[in-house]
Protein backbone atom coordinates (compact mmCIF):
# COMPACT_ATOMS: atom_id res chain seq x y z
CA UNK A 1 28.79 -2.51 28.69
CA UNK A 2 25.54 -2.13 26.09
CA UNK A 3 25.52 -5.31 23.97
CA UNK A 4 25.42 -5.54 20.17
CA UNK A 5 22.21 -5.36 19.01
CA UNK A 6 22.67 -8.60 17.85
CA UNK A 7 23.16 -10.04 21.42
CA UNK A 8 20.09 -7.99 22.51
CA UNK A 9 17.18 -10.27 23.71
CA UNK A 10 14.07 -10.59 21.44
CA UNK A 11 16.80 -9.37 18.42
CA UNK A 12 15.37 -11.18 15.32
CA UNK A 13 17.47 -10.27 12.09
CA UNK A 14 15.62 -8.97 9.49
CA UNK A 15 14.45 -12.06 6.78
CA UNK A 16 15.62 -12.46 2.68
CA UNK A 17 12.60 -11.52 1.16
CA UNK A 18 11.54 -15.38 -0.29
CA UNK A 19 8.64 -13.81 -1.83
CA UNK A 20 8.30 -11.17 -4.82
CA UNK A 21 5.30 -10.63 -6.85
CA UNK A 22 6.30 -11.32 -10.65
CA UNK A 23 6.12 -8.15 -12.43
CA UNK A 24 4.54 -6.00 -9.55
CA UNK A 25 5.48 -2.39 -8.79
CA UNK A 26 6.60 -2.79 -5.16
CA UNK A 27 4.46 0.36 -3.41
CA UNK A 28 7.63 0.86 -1.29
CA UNK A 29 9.52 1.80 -4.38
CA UNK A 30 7.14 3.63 -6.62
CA UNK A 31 7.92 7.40 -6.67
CA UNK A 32 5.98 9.56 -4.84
CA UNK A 33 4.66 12.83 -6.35
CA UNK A 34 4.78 15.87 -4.20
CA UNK A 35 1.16 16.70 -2.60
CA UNK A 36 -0.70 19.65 -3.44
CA UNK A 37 -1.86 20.39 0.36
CA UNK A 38 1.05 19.21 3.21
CA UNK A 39 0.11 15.94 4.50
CA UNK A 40 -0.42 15.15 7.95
CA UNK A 41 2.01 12.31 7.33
CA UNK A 42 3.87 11.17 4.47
CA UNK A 43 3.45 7.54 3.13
CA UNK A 44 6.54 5.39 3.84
CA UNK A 45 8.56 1.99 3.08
CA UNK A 46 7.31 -0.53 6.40
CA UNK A 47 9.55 -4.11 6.23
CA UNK A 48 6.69 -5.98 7.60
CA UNK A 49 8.92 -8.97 9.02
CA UNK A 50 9.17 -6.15 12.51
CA UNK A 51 5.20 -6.80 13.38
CA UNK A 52 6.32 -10.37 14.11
CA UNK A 53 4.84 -14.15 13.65
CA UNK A 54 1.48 -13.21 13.98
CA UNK A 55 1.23 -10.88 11.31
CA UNK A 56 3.91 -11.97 9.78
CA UNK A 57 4.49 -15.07 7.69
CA UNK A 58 7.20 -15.91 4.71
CA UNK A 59 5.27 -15.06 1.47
CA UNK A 60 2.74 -13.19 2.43
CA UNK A 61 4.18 -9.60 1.19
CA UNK A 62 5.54 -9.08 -1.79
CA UNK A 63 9.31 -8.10 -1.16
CA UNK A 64 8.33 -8.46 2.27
CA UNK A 65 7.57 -5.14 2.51
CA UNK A 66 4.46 -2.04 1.91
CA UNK A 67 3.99 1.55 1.30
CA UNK A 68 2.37 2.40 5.23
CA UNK A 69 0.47 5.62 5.53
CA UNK A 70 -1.27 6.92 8.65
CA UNK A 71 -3.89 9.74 7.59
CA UNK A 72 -3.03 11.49 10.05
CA UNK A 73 -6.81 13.34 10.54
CA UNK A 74 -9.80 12.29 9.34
CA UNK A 75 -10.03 9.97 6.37
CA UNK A 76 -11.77 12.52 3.99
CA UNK A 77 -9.12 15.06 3.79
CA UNK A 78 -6.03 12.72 2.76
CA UNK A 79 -4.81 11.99 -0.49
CA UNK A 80 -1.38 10.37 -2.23
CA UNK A 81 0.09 10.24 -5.10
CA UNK A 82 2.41 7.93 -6.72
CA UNK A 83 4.46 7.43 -9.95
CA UNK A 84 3.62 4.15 -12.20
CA UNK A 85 6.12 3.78 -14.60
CA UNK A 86 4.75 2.11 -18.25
CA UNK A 87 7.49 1.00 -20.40
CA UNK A 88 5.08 -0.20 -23.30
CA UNK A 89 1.96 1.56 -24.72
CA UNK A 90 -1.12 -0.44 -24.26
CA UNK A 91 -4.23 -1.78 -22.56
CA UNK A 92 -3.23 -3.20 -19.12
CA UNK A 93 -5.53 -4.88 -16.12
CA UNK A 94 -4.68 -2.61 -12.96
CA UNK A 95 -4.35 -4.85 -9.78
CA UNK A 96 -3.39 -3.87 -6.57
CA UNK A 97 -2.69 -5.62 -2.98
CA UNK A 98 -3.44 -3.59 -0.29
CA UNK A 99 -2.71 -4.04 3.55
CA UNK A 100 -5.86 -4.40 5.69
CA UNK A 101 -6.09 -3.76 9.63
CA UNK A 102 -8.70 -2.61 12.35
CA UNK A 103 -7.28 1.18 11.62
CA UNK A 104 -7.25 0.80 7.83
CA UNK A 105 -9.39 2.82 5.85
CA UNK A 106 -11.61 3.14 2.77
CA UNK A 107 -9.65 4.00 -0.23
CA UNK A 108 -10.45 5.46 -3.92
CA UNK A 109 -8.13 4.94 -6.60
CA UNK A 110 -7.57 7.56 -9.22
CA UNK A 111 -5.40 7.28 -12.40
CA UNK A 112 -4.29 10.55 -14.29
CA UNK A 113 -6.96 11.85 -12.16
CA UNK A 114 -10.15 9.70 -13.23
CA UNK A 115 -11.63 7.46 -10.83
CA UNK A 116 -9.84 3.28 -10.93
CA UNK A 117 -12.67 0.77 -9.72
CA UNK A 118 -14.93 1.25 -6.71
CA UNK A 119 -13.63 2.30 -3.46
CA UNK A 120 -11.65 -0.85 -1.48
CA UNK A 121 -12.43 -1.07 2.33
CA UNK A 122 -9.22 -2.30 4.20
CA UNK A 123 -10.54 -2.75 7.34
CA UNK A 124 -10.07 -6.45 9.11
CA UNK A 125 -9.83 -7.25 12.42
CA UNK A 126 -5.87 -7.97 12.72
CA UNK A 127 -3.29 -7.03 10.42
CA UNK A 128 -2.79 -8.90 7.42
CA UNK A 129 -2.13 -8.79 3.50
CA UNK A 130 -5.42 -8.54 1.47
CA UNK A 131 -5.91 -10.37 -2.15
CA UNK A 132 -4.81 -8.64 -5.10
CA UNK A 133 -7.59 -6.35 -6.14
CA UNK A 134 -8.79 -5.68 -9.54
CA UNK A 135 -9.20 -1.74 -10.01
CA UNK A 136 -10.07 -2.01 -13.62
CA UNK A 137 -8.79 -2.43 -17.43
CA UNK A 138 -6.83 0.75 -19.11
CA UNK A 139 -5.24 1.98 -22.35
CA UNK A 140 -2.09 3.80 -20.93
CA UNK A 141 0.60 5.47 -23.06
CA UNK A 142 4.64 4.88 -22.13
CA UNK A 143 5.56 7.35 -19.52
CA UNK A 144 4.62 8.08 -16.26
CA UNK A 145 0.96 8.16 -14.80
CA UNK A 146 -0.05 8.83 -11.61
CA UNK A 147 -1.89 6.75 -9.06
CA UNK A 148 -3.75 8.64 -6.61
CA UNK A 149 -4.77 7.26 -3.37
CA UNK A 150 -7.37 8.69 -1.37
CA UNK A 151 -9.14 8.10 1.66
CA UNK A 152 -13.07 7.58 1.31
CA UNK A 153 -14.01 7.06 5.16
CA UNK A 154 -13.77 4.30 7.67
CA UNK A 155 -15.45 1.01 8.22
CA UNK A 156 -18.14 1.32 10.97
CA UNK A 157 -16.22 -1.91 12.49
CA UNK A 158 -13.07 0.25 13.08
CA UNK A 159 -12.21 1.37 16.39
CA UNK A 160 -14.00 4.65 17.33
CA UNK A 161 -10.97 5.69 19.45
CA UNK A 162 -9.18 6.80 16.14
CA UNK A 163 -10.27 9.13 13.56
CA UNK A 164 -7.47 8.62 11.45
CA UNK A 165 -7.26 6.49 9.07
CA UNK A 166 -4.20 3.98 7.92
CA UNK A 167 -3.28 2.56 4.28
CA UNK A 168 -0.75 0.16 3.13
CA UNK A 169 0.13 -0.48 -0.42
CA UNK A 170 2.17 -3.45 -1.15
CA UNK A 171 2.34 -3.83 -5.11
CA UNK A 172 0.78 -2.39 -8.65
CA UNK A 173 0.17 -4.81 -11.13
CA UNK A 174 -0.14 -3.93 -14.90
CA UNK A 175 -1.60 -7.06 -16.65
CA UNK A 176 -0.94 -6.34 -20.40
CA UNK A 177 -4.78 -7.06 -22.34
CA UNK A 178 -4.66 -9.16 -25.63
């Protein structure tokens, strides 16, 4: 007879989130805009509790989850879109926290098309939550904009036996500007 899943050995049950960013846009939620070009791969909710202790620590993710994409082909030729919701009309401090990894790639973000902040490199040697990242101040109307993700290249440190690249998003931040 197959036992439960829950009698299975090395079963861990998935954790309560004890950890949400205050006002972030979870990545895992945001909508995602259809592509103009088909994707290699499409960008998709990861609970990060699975990758274990190691990687894996209470309060590290926001929601204890992230947005995962694998490029799929070379970094260059990938690009994502999401949907950022603004309730209020105003100037607002973009942040970001990004996943970063030895297969994580070099990522420019665009708003409504023009360029947010300098590329971010997410490579590290193991898998773990970068800090928030500022991508730059913004007047945005109420609506929807959309946040573009694109890959830039790879850090030389990254493995050479992949040429893909990976991204992982784990919240938007709007910081309202006096």
């Amino acid at each position: 007879m197959t036992p439960r899943l829950t009698e299975r050995a090395g079963y861990c049950p998935p954790p309560r989130a004890d950890y949400v960013e205050p006002d972030a846009l979870e990545g895992e939620t945001l909508a995602q805009k259809l592509p103009r070009f088909m994707p290699a791969a499409w960008p998709s909710p990861q609970p990060m509790w699975v990758f274990g202790g190691k990687y894996f620590k209470p309060g590290q993710w926001s929601n204890d989850r992230a947005l995962l994409w694998g490029s799929g082909r070379a970094p260059s030729k990938e690009r994502h879109e999401l949907l950022v919701p603004v309730t209020v009309s105003g100037k607002y401090r973009v942040l970001a926290q990004l996943a970063r990894g030895a297969d994580f790639g070099i990522v420019q973000f665009t708003l409504d098309d023009a360029e947010l902040g300098a590329p971010v490199d997410c490579y590290a040697p193991e898998l773990q939550p970068g800090a928030p990242v500022e991508l730059g101040v913004v007047s945005l109307s109420a609506g929807e904009h959309t946040l573009g993700l694109g890959f830039t290249g790879r850090n030389p440190a990254a493995p050479a036996a992949r040429t893909d690249a990976r991204l992982g998003l784990d919240y938007v931040k709007l910081v309202p500007v006096d």
